[in-house]
Structure formats: C-alpha cells, structure tokens
N, C-alpha and C. Protein backbone atom coordinates (compact mmCIF):
# COMPACT_ATOMS: atom_id res chain seq x y z
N UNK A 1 -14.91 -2.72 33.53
CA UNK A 1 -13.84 -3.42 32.84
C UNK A 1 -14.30 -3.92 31.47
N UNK A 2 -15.64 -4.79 31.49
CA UNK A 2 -15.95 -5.12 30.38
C UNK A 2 -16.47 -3.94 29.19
N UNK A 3 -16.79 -2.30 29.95
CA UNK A 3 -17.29 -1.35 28.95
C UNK A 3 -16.03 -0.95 28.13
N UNK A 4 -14.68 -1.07 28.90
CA UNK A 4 -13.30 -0.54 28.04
C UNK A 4 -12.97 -1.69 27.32
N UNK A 5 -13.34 -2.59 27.46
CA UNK A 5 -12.67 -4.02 26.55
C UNK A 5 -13.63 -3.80 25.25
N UNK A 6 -15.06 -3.41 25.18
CA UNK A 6 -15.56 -3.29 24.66
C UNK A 6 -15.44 -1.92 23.74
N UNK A 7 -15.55 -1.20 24.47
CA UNK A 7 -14.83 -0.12 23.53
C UNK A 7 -13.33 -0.15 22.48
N UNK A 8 -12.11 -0.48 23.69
CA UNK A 8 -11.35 -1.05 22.93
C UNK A 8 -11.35 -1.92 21.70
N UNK A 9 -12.29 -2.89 21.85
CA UNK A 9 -12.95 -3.90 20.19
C UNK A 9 -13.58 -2.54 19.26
N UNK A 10 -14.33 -2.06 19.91
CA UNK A 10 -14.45 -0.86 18.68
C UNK A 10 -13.66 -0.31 18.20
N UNK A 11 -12.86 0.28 18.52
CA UNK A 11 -11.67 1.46 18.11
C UNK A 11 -11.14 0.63 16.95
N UNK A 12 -10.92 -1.16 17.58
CA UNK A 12 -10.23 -1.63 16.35
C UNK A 12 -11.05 -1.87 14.98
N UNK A 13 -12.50 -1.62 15.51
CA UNK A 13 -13.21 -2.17 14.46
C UNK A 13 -13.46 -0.66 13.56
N UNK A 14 -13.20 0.21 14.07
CA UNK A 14 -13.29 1.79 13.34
C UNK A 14 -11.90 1.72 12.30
N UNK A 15 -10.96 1.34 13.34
CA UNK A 15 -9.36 1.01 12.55
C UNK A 15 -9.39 0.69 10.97
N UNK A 16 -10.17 -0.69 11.49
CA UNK A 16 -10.06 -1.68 9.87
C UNK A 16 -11.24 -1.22 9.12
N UNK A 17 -12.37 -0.03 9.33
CA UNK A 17 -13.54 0.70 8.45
C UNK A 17 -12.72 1.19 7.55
N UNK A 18 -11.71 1.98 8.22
CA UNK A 18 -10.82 2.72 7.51
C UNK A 18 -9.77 2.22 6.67
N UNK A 19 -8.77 0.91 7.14
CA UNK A 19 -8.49 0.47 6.13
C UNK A 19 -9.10 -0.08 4.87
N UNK A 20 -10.78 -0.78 5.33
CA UNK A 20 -11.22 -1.41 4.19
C UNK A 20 -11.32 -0.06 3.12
N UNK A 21 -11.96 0.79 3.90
CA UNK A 21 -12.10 2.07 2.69
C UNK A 21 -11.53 2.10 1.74
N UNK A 22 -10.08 2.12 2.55
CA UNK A 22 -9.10 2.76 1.38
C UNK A 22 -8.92 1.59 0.40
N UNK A 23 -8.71 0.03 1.14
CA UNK A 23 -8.84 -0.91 0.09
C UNK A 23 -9.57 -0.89 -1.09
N UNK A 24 -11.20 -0.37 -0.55
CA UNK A 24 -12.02 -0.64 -1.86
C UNK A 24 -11.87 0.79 -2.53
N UNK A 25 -11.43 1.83 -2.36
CA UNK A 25 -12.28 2.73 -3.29
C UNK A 25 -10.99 3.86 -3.28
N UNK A 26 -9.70 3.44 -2.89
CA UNK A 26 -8.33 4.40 -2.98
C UNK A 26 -7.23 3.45 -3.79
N UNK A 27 -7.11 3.63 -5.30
CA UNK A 27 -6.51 3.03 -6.02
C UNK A 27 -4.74 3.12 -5.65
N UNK A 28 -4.49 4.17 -5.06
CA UNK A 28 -2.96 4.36 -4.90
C UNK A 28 -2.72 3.15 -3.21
N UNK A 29 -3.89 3.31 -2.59
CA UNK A 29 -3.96 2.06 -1.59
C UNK A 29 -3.63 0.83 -2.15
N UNK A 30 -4.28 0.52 -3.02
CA UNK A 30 -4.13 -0.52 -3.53
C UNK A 30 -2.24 -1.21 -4.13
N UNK A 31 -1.95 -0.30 -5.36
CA UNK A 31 -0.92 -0.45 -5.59
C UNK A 31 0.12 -0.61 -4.85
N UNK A 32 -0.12 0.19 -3.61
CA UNK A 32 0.88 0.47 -2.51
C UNK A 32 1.05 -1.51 -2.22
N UNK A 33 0.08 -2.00 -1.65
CA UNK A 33 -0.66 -3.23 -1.20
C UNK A 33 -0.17 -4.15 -2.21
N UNK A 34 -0.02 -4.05 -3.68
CA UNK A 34 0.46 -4.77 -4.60
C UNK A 34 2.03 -5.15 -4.95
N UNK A 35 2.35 -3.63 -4.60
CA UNK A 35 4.32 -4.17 -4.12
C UNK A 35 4.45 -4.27 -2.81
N UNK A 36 3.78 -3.87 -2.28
CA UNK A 36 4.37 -5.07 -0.95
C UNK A 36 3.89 -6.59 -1.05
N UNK A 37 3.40 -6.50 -1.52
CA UNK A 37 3.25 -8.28 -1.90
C UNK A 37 4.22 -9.08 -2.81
N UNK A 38 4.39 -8.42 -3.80
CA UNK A 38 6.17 -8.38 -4.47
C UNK A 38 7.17 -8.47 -3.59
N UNK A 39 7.01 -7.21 -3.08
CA UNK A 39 8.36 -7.14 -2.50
C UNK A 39 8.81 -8.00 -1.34
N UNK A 40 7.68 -8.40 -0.34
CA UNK A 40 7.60 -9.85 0.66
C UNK A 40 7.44 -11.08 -0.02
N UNK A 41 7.15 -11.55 -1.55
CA UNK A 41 7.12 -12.74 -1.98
C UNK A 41 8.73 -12.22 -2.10
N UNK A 42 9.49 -11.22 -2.95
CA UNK A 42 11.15 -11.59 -3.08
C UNK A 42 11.53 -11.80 -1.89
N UNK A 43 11.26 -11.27 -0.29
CA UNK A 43 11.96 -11.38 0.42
C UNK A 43 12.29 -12.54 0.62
N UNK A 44 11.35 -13.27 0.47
CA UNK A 44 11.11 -14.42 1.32
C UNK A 44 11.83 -15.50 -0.12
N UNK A 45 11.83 -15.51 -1.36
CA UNK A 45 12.67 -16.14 -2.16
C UNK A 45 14.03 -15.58 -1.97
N UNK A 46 14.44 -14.42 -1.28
CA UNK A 46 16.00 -14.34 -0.82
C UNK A 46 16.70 -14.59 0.30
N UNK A 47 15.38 -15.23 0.85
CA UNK A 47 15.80 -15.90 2.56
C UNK A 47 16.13 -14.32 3.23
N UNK A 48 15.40 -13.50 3.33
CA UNK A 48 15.91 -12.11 4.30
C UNK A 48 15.14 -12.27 5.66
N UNK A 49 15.69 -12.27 6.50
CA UNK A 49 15.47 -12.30 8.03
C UNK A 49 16.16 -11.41 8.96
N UNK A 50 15.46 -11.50 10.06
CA UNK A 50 15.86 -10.74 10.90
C UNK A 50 15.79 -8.80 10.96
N UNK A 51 16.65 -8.33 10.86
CA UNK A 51 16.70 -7.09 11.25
C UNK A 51 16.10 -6.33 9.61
N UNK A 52 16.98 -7.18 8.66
CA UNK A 52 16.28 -6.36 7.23
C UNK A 52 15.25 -6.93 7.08
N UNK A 53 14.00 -7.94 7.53
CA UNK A 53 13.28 -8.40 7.32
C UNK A 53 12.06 -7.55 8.49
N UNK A 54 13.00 -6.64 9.11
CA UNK A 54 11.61 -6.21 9.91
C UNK A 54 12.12 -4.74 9.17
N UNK A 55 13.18 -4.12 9.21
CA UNK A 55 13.35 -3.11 8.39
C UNK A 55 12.07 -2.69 7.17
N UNK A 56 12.16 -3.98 6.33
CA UNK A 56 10.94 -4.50 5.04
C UNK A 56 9.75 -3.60 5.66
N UNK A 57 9.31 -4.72 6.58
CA UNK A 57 7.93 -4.21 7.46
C UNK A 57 7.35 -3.22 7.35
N UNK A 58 8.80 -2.35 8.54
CA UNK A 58 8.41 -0.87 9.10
C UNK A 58 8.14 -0.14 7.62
N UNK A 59 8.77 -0.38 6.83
CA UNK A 59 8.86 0.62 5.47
C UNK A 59 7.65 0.53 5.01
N UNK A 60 7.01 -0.79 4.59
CA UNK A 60 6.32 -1.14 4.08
C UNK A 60 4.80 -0.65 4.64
N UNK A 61 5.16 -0.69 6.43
CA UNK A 61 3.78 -0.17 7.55
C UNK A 61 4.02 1.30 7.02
N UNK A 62 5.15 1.91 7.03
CA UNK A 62 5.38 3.30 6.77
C UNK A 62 4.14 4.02 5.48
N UNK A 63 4.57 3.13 4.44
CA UNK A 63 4.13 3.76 3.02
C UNK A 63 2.43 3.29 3.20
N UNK A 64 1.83 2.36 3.65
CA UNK A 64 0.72 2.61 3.54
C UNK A 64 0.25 3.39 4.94
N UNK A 65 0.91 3.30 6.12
CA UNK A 65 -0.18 4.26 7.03
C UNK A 65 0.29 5.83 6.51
N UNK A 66 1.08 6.41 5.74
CA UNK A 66 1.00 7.62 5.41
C UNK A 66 -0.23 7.90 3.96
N UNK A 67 -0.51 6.76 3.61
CA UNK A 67 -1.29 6.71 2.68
C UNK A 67 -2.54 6.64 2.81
N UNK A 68 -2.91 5.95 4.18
CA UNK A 68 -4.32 5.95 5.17
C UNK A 68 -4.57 7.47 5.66
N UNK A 69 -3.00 8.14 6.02
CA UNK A 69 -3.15 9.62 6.55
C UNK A 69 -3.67 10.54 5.65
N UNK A 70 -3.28 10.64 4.22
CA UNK A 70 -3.34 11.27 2.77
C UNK A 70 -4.88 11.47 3.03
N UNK A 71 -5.62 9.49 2.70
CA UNK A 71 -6.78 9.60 2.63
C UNK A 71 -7.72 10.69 3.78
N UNK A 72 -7.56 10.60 4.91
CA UNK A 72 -8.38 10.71 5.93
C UNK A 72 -7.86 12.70 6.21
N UNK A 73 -7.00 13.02 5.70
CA UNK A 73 -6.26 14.42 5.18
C UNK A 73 -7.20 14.89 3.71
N UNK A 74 -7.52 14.33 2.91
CA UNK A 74 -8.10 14.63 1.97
C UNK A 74 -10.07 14.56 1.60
N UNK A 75 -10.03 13.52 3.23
CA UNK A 75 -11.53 13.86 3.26
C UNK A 75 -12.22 14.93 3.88
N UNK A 76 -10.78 14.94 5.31
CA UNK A 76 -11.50 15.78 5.54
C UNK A 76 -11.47 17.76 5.18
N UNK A 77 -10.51 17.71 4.40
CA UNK A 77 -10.51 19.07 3.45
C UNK A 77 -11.61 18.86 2.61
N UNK A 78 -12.49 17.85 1.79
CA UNK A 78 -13.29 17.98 1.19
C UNK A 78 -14.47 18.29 1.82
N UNK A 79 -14.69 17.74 3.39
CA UNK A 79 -16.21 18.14 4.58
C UNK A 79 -15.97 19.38 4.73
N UNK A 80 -14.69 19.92 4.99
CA UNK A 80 -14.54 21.55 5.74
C UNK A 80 -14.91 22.73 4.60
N UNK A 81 -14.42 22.14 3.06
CA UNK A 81 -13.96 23.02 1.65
C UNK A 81 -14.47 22.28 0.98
N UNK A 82 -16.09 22.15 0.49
CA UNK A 82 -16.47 20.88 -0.72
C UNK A 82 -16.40 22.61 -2.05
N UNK A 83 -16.07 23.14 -1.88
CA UNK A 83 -15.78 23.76 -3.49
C UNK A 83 -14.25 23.99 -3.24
N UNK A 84 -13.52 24.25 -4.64
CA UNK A 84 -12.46 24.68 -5.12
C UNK A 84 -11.63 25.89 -4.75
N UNK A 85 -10.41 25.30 -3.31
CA UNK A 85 -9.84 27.02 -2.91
C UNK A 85 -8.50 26.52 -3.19
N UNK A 86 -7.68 27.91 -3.04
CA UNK A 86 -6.21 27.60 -3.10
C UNK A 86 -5.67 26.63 -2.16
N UNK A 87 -6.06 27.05 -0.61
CA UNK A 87 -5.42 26.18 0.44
C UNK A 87 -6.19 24.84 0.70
N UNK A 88 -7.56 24.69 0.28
CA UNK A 88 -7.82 23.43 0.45
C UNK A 88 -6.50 22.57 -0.69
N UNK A 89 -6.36 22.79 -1.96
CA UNK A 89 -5.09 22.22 -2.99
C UNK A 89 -4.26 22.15 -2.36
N UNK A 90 -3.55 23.28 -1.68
CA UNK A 90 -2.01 22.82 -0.89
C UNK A 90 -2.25 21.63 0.08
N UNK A 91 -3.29 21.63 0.90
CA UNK A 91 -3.44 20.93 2.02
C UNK A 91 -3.39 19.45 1.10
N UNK A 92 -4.30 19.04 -0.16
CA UNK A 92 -4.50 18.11 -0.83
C UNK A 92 -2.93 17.47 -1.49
N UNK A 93 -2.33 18.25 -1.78
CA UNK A 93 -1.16 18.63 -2.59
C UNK A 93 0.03 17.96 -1.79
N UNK A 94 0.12 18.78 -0.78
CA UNK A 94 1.17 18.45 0.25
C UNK A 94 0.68 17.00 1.10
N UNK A 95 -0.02 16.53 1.24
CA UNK A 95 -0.37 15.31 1.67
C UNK A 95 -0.06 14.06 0.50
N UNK A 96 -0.37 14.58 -0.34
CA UNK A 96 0.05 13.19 -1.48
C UNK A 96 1.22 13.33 -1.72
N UNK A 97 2.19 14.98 -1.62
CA UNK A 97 3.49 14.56 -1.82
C UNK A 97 3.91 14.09 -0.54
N UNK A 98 3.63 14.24 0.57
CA UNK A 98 4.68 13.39 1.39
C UNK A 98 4.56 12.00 1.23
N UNK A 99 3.58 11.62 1.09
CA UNK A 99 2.85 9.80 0.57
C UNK A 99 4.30 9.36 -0.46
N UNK A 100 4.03 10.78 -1.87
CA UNK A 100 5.96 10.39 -2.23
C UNK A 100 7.06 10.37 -2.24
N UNK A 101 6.87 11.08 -1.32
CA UNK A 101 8.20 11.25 -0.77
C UNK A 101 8.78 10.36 -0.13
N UNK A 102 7.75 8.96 1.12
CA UNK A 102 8.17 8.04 1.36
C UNK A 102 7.95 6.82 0.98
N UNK A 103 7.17 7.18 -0.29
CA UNK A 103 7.21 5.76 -1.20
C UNK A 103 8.61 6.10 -2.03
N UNK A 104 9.22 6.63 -2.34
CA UNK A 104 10.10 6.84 -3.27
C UNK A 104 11.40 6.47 -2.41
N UNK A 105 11.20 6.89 -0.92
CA UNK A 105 12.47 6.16 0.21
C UNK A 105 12.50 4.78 -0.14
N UNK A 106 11.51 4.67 0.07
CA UNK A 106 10.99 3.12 0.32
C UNK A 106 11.24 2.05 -0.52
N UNK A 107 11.68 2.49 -1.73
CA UNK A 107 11.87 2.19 -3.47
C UNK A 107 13.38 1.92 -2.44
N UNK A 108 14.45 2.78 -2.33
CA UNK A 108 15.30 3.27 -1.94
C UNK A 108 15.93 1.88 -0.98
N UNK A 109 15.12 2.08 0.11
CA UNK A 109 15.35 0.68 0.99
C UNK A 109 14.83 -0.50 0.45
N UNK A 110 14.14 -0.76 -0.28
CA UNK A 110 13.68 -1.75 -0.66
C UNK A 110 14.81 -2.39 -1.99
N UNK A 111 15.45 -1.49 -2.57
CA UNK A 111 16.37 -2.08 -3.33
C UNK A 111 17.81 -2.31 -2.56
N UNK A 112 18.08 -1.29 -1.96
CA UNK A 112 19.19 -2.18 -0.85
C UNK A 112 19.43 -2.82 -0.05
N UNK A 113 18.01 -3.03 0.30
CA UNK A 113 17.90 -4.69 1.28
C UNK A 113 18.10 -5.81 0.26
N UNK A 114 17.35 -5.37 -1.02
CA UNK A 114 17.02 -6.38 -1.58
C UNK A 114 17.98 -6.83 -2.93
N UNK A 115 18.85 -5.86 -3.11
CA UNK A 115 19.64 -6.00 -3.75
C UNK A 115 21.02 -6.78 -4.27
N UNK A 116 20.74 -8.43 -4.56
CA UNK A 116 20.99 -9.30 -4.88
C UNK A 116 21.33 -9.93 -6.29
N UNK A 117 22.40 -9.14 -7.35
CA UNK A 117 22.57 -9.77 -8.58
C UNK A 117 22.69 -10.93 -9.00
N UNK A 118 23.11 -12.16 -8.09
CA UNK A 118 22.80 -13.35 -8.64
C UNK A 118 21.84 -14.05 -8.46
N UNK A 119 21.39 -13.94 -7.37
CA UNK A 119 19.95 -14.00 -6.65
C UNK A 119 18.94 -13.79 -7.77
N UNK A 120 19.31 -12.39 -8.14
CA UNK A 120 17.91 -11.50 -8.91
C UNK A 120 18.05 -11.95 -10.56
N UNK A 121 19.34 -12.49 -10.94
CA UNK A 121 19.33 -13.02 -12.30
C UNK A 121 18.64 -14.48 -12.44
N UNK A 122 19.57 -15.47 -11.33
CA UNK A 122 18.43 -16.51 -11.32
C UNK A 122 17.49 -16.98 -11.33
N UNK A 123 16.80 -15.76 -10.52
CA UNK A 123 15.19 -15.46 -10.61
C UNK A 123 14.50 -15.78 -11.86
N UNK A 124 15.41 -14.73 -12.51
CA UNK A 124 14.97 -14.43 -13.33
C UNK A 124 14.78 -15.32 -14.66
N UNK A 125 16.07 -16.03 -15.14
CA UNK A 125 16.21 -17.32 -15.66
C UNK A 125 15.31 -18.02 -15.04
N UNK A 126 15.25 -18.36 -13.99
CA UNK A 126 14.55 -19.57 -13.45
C UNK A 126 12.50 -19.28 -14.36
N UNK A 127 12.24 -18.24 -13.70
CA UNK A 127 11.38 -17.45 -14.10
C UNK A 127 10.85 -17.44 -15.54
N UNK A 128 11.90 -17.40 -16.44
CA UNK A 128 11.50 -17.41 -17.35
C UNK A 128 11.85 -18.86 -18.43
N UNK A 129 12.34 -19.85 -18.07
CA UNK A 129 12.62 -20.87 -18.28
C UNK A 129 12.45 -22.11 -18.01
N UNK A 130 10.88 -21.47 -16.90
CA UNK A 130 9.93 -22.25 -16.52
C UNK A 130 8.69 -21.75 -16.66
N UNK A 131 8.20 -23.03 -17.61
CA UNK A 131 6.56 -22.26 -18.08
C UNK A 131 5.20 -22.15 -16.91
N UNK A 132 5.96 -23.07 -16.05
CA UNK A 132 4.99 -23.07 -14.43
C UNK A 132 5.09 -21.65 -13.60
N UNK A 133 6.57 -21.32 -13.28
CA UNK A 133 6.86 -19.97 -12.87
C UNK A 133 6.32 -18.84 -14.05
N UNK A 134 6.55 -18.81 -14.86
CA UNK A 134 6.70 -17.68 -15.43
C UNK A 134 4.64 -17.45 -15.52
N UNK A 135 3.96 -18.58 -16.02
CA UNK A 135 2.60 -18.47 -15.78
C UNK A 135 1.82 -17.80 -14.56
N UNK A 136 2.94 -18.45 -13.66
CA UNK A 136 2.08 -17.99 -12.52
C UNK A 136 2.41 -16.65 -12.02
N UNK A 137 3.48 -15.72 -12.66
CA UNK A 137 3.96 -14.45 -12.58
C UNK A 137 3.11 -13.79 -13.04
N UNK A 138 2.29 -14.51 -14.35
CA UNK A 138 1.83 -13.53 -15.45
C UNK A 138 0.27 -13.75 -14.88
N UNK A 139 -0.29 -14.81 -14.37
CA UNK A 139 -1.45 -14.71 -13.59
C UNK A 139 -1.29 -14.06 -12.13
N UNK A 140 -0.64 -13.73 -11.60
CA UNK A 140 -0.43 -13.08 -10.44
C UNK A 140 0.05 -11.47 -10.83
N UNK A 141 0.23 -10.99 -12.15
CA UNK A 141 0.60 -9.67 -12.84
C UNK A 141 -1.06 -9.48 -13.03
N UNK A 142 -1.96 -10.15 -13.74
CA UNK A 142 -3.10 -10.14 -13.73
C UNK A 142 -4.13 -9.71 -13.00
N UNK A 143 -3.91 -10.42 -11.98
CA UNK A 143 -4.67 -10.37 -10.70
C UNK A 143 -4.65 -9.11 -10.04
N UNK A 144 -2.94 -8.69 -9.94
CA UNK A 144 -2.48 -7.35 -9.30
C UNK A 144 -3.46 -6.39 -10.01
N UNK A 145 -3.19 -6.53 -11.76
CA UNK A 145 -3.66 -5.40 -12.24
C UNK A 145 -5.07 -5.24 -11.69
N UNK A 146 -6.25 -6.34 -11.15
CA UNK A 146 -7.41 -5.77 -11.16
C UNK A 146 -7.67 -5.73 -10.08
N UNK A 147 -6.55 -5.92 -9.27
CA UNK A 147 -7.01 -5.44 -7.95
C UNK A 147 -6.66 -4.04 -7.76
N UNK A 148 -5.88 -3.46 -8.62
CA UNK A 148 -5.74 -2.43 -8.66
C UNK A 148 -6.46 -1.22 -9.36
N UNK A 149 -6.93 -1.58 -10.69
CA UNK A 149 -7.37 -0.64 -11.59
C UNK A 149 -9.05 -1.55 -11.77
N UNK A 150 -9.84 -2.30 -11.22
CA UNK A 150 -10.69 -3.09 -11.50
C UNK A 150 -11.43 -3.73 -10.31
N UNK A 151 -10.50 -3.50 -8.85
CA UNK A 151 -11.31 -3.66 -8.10
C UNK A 151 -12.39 -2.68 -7.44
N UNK A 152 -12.28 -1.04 -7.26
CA UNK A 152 -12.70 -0.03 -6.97
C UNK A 152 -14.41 0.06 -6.74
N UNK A 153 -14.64 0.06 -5.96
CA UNK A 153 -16.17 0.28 -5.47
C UNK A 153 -17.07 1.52 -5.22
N UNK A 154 -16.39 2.31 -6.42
CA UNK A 154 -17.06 3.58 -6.45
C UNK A 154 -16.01 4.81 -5.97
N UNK A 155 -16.44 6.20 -6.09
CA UNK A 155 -15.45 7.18 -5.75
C UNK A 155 -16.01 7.86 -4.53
N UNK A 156 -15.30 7.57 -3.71
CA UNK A 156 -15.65 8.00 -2.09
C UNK A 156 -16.12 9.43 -1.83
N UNK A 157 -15.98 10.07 -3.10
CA UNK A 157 -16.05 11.61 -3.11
C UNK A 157 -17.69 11.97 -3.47
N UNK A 158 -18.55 10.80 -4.06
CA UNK A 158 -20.12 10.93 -4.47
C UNK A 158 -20.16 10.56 -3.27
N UNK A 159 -20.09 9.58 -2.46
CA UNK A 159 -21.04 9.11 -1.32
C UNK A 159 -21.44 9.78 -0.27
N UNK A 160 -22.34 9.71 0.12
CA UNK A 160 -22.62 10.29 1.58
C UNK A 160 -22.44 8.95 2.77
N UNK A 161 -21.30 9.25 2.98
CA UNK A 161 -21.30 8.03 4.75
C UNK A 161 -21.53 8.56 6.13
C-alpha cells in the first residue's frame, strides 16, 4: 500500500518536472500563463461565477495542457530526428498549430464570457484616472513582460537531461 502511495507522489512529482520545464525554458508557456492571469484578475473584477467561471478554467487548463503536449511532441521528434527531415517539421508544425488553434478558441470564449461594455469601459476610466491603478497595471505589464521574454533558463534544445 505504502509502495503505490509512494509511487503515486512520484508520478506527481514527474507531472510538475514537466510543468516547471516548460515554465522556465518554453516562452509560449509562459505567455500562455500571463493571460490567464489577465484574464482571471478580469474575471474576478466582473464578479463571473459559477458555470462561466469554470468554463474560464477548462479553457484556460485546455490552452496550456495542449501546450505541455506541443512541448513533450517536440522533444521527442528532436531524440528520434536530431537532424533536419520533412516529417520530423510536419510532426513539429502540426503540434504548434493545434496549440493555435485552441488558443485562438480560447481568445473566442474568453471574450464572450467576458464580454462586458460597461464593465470594460469603467475599467478602463477607472484605470486610467487613477494613478494607483493605472501604476500598478504598468508594473504588473512589466513584470509579465519578463516573465515572459526575460525569465528563460536556457534553450532546452542544448541540454542534455
């Protein structure tokens, strides 16, 4: 009993190897990770609950575990094919387009859940007609950017793991 509980703790701890990966060293991970943080700080300034608030979620679980798939699709065409073929590209190719294909849904649901004109003007006024809000937009625009383009810990493609 205690060897499957134990195993079980592994599997999860292999789980999150793989997410950290992509955290540190898959820039489209990242960004992904950066509007959903947007897009759950608006939810939550538009009071959304319940059914469109798990809707959010699934979309949101959607676009990055197809993006965890991309990665772990693109490594391992690089172990099987480390030089330059036609079908290793499609295989590479077709994995990042489906990644847009449901980030671009996701754009899709994410504006019609969220799609609120007085809501989203007030914001916006509010936002910008407060030097506290609007600062902390522009330090939190900041931050995004280097967690995105500035946090990266090397290109997963030199390393040997």
């Amino acid at each position: 009993m205690l060897n499957k509980i134990a195993a079980l703790g592994r599997s999860f701890g292999y789980a999150l190897c793989g997410i950290m990966h992509c955290i540190r060293r898959e820039r489209n991970f990242r960004i992904h990770l950066v509007a959903a943080a947007y897009v759950l700080a608006l939810a939550a300034y538009l009071h959304i609950t319940g059914a469109r608030l798990a809707l959010l979620f699934l979309t949101i679980g959607g676009v990055l575990a197809l993006e965890l798939v991309n990665t772990a699709a693109e490594a391992l065409v690089d172990l099987v094919s480390p030089q330059r073929r036609p079908l290793a590209k499609i295989a590479k190719d077709t994995a990042a387009g489906a990644v847009l294909v449901f980030a671009a849904s996701a754009v899709g649901v994410g504006a019609a859940l969220l799609w609120q004109p007085r809501a989203l003007t007030a914001l916006l006024l509010d936002t910008l007609t407060s030097p506290i809000r609007f600062l902390a937009l522009a330090a939190s625009a900041l931050i995004a950017g280097w967690f995105v383009f500035g946090f990266s810990q090397g290109d997963h493609k030199k390393e040997n793991l």
